[in-house]
N, C-alpha and C. Protein backbone atom coordinates (compact mmCIF):
# COMPACT_ATOMS: atom_id res chain seq x y z
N UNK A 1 -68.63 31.19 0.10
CA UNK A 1 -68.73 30.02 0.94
C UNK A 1 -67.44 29.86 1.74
N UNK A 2 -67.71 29.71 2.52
CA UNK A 2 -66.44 29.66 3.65
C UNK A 2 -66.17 27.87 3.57
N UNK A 3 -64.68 28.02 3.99
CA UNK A 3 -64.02 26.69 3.94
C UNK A 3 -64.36 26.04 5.73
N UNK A 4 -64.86 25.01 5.68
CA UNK A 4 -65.16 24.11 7.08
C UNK A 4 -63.50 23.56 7.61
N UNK A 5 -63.74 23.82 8.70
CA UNK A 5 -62.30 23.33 9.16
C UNK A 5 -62.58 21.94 9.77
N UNK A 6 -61.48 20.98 9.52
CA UNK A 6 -61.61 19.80 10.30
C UNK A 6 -61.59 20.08 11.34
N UNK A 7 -62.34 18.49 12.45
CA UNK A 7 -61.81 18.61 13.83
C UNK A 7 -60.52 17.52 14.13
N UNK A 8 -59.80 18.02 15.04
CA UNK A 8 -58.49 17.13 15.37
C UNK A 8 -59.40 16.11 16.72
N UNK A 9 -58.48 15.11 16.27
CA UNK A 9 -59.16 14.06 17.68
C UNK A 9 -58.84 14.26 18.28
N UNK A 10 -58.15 15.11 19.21
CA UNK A 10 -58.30 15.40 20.67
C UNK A 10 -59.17 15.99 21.05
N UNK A 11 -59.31 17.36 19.86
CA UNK A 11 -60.67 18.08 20.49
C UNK A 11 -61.56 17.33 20.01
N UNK A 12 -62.29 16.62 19.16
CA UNK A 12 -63.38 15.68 19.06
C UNK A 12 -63.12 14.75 20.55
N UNK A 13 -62.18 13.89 20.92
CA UNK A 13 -62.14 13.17 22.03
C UNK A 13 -62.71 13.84 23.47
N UNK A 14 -62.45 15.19 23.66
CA UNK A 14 -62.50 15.83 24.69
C UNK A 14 -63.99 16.42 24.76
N UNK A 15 -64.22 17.01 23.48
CA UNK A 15 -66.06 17.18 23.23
C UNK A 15 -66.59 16.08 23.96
N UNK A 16 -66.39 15.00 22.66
CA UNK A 16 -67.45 14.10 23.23
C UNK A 16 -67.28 13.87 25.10
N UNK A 17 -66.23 13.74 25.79
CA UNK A 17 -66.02 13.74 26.90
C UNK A 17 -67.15 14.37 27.95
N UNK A 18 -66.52 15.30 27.61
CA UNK A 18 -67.65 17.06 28.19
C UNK A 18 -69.26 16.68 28.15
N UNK A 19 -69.22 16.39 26.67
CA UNK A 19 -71.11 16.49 26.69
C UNK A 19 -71.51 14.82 27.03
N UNK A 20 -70.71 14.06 27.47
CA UNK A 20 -71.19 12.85 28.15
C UNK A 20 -71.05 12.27 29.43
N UNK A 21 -70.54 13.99 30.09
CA UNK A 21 -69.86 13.62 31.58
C UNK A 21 -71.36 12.97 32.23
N UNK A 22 -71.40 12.80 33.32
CA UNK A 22 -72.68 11.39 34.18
C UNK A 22 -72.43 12.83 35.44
N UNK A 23 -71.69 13.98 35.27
CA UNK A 23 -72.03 14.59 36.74
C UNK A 23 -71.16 16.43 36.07
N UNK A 24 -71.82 17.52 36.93
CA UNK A 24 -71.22 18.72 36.82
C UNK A 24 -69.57 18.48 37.31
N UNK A 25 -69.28 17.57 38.49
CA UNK A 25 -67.77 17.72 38.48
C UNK A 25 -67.40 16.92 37.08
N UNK A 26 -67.91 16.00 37.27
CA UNK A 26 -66.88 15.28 35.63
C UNK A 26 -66.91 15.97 34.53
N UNK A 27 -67.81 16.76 34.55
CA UNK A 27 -67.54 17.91 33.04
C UNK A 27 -66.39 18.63 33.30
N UNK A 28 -66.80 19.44 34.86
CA UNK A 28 -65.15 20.19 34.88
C UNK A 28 -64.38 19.74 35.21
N UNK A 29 -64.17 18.41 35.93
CA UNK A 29 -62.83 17.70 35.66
C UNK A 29 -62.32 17.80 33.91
N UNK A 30 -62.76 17.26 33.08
CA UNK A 30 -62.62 17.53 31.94
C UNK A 30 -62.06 18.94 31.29
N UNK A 31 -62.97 19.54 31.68
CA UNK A 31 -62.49 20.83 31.05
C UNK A 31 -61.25 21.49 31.57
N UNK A 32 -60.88 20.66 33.20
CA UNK A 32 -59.47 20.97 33.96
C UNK A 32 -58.58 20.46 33.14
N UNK A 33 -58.72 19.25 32.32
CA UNK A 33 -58.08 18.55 31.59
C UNK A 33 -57.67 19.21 30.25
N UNK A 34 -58.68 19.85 30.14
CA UNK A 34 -58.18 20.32 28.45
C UNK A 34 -57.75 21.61 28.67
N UNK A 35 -57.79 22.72 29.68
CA UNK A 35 -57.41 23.73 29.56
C UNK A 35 -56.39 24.60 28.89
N UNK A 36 -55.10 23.59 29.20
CA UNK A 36 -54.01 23.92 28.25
C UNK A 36 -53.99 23.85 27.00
N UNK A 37 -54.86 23.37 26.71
CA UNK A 37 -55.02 23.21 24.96
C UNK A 37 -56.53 23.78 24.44
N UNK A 38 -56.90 24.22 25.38
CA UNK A 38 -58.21 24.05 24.80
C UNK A 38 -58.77 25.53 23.59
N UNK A 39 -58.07 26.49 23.92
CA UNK A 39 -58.13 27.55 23.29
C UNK A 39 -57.54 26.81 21.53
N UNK A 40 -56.36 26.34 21.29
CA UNK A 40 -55.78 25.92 20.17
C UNK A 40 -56.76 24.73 19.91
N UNK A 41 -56.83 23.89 20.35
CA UNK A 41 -58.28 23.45 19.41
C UNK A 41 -59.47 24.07 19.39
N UNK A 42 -60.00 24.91 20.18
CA UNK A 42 -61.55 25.30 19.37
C UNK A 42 -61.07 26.16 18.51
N UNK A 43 -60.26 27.05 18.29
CA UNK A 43 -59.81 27.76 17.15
C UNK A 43 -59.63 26.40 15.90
N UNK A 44 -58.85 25.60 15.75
CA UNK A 44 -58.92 24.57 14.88
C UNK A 44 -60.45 24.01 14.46
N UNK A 45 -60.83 23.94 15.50
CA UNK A 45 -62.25 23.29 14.50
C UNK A 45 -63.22 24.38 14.19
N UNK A 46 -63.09 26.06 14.53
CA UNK A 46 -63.57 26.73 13.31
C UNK A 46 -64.21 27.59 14.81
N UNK A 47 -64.33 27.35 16.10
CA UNK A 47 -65.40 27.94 17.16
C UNK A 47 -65.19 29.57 17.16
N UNK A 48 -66.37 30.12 16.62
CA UNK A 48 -66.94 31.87 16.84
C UNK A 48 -67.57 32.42 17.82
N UNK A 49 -67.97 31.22 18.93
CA UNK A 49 -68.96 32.30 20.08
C UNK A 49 -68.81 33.24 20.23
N UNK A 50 -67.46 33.04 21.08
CA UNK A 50 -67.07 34.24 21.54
C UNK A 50 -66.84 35.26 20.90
N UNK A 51 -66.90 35.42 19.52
CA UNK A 51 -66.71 36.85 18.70
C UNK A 51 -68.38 36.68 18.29
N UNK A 52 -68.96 36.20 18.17
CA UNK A 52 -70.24 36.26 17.94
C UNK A 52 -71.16 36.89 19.09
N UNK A 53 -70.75 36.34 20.23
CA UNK A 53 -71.37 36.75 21.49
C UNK A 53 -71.37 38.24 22.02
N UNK A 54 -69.64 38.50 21.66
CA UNK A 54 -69.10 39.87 21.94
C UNK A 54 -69.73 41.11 21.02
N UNK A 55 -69.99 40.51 19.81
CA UNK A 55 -70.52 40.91 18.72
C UNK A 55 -72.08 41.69 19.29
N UNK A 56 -72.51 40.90 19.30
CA UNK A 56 -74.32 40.77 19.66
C UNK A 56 -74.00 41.83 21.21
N UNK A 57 -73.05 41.23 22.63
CA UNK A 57 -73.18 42.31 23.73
C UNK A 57 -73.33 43.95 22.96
N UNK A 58 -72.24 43.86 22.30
CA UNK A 58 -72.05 45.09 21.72
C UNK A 58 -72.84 46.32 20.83
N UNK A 59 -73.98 44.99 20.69
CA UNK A 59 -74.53 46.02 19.51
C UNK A 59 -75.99 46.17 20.88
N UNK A 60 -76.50 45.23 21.31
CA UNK A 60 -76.89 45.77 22.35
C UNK A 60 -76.79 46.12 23.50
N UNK A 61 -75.67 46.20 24.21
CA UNK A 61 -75.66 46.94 25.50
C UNK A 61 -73.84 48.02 25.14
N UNK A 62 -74.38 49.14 25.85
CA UNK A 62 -72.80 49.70 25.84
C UNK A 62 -72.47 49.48 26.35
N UNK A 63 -71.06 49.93 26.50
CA UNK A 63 -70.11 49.80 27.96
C UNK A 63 -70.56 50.92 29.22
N UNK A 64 -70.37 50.31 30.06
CA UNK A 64 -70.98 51.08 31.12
C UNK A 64 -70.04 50.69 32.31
N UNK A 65 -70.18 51.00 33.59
CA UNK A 65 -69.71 50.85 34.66
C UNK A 65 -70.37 49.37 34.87
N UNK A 66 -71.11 49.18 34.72
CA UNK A 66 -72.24 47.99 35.14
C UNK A 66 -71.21 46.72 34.79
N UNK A 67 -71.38 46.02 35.82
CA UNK A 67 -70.77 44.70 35.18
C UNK A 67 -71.53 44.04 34.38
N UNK A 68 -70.72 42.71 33.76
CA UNK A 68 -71.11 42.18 32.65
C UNK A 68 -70.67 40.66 33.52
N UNK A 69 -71.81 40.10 33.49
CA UNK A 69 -70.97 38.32 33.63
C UNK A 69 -70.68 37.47 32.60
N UNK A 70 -69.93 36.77 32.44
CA UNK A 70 -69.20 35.72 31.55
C UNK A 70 -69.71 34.52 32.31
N UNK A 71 -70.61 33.78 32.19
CA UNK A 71 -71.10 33.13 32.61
C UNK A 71 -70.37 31.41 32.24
N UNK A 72 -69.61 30.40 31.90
CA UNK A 72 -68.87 29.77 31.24
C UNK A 72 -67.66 30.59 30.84
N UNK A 73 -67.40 31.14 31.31
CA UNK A 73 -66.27 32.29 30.92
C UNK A 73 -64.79 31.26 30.44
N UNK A 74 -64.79 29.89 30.55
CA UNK A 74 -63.46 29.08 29.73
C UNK A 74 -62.03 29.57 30.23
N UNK A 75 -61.45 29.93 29.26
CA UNK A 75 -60.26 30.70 29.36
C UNK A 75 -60.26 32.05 29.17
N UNK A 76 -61.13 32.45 28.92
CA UNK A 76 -61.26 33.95 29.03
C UNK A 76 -60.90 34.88 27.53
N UNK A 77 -61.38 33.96 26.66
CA UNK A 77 -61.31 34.36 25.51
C UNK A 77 -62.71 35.70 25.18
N UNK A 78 -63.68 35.13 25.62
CA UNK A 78 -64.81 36.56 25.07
C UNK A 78 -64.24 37.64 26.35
N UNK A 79 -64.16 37.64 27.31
CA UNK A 79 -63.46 38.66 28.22
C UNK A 79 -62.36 39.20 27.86
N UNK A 80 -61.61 38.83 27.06
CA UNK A 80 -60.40 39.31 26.04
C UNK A 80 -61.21 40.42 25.07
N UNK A 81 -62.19 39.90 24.69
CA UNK A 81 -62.87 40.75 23.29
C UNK A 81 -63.59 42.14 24.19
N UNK A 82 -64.38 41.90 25.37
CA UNK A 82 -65.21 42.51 25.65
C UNK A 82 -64.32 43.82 26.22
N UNK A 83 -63.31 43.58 26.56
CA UNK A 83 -61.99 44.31 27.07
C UNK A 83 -61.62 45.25 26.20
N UNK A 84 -61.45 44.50 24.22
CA UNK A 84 -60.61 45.25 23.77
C UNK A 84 -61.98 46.26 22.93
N UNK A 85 -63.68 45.86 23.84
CA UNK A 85 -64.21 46.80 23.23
C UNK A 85 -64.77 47.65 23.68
N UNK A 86 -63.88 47.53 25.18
CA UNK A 86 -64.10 48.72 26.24
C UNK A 86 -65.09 48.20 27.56
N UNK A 87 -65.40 47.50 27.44
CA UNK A 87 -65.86 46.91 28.69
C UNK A 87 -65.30 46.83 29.95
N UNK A 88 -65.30 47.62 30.80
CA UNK A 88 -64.37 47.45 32.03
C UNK A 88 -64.85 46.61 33.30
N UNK A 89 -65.88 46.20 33.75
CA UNK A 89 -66.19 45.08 34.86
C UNK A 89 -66.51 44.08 34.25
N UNK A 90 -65.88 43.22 34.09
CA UNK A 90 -66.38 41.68 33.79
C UNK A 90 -66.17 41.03 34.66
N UNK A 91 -67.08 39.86 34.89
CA UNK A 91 -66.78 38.77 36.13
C UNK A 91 -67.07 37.78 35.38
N UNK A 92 -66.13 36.44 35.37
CA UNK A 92 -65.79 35.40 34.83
C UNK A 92 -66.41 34.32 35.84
N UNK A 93 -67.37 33.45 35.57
CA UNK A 93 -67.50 32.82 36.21
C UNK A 93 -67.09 31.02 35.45
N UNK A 94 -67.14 30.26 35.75
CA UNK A 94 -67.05 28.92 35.24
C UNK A 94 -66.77 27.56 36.70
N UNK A 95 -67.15 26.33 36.08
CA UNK A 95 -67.44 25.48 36.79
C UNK A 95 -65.83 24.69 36.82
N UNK A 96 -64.84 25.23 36.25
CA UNK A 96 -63.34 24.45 36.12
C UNK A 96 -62.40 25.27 36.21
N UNK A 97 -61.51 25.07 37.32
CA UNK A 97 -60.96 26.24 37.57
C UNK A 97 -59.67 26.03 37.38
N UNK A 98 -59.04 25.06 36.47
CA UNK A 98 -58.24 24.74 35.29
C UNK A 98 -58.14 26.17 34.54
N UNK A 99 -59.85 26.36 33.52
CA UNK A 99 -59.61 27.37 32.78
C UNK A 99 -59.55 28.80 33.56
N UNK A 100 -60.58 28.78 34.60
CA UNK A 100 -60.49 30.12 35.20
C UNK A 100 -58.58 30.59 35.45
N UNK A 101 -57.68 29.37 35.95
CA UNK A 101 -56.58 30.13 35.85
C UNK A 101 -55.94 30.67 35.06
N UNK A 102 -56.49 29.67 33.60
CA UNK A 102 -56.12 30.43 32.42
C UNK A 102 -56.58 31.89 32.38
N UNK A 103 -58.22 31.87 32.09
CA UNK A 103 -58.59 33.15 32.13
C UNK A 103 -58.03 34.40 33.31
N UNK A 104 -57.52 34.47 34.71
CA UNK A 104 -57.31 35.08 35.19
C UNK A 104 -55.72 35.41 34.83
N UNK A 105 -54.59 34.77 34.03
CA UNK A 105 -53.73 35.28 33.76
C UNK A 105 -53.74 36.58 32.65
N UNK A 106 -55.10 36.58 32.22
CA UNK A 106 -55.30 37.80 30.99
C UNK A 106 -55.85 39.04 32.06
N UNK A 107 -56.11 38.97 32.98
CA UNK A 107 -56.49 40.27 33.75
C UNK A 107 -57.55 41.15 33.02
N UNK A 108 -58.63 40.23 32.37
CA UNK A 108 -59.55 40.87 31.75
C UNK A 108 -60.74 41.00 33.18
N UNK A 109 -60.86 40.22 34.28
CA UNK A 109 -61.97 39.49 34.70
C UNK A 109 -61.66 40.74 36.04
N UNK A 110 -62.76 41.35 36.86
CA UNK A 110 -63.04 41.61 38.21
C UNK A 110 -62.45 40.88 38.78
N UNK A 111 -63.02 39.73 38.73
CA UNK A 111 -63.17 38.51 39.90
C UNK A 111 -63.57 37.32 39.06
């Protein structure tokens, strides 16, 4: 049995934020907001997508020339994984471009 990690109230504050924005900019205003932190809290409250996701690309599709989109691509955390599992075109897309700058300082992304 695996140990549950608490959530810290910022990232609980900022969740709830996100999934109660009233419009697509106010979500990514939000998520412009949390960018700098946002990698260190979803790691704190326990978040696997992205190794889950990378997981699953992997077992079904190889690496190929073909790009791959990151569709919510965040900070560019599963584009980090897909990178170190040989994936060479990824395109990062996302609606906050807060995180996209994050994500484009890892030079995992095409574009």
């Amino acid at each position: 049995m695996t140990k549950r990690k608490h959530k810290s109230p910022a990232s609980t504050d900022k969740l709830h934020r996100a999934y109660h924005a009233k419009s697509s900019q106010e979500t990514a205003d939000v998520y412009d907001d949390w960018a700098d932190e946002y990698e260190q809290h979803m790691k704190n409250v326990g978040y696997t997508h992205p190794a889950m996701v990378a997981a699953m690309t992997a077992r079904h599709v190889a690496p190929t020339e073909e790009r791959v989109l990151d569709a919510g691509a965040g900070t560019g955390v599963l584009g980090e994984i897909l990178t170190a599992l040989g994936y060479p075109n990824i395109v990062g897309l996302d609606a906050s471009a807060g995180m996209l700058k994050i994500a484009s300082l890892k030079n995992n992304y095409l574009e």
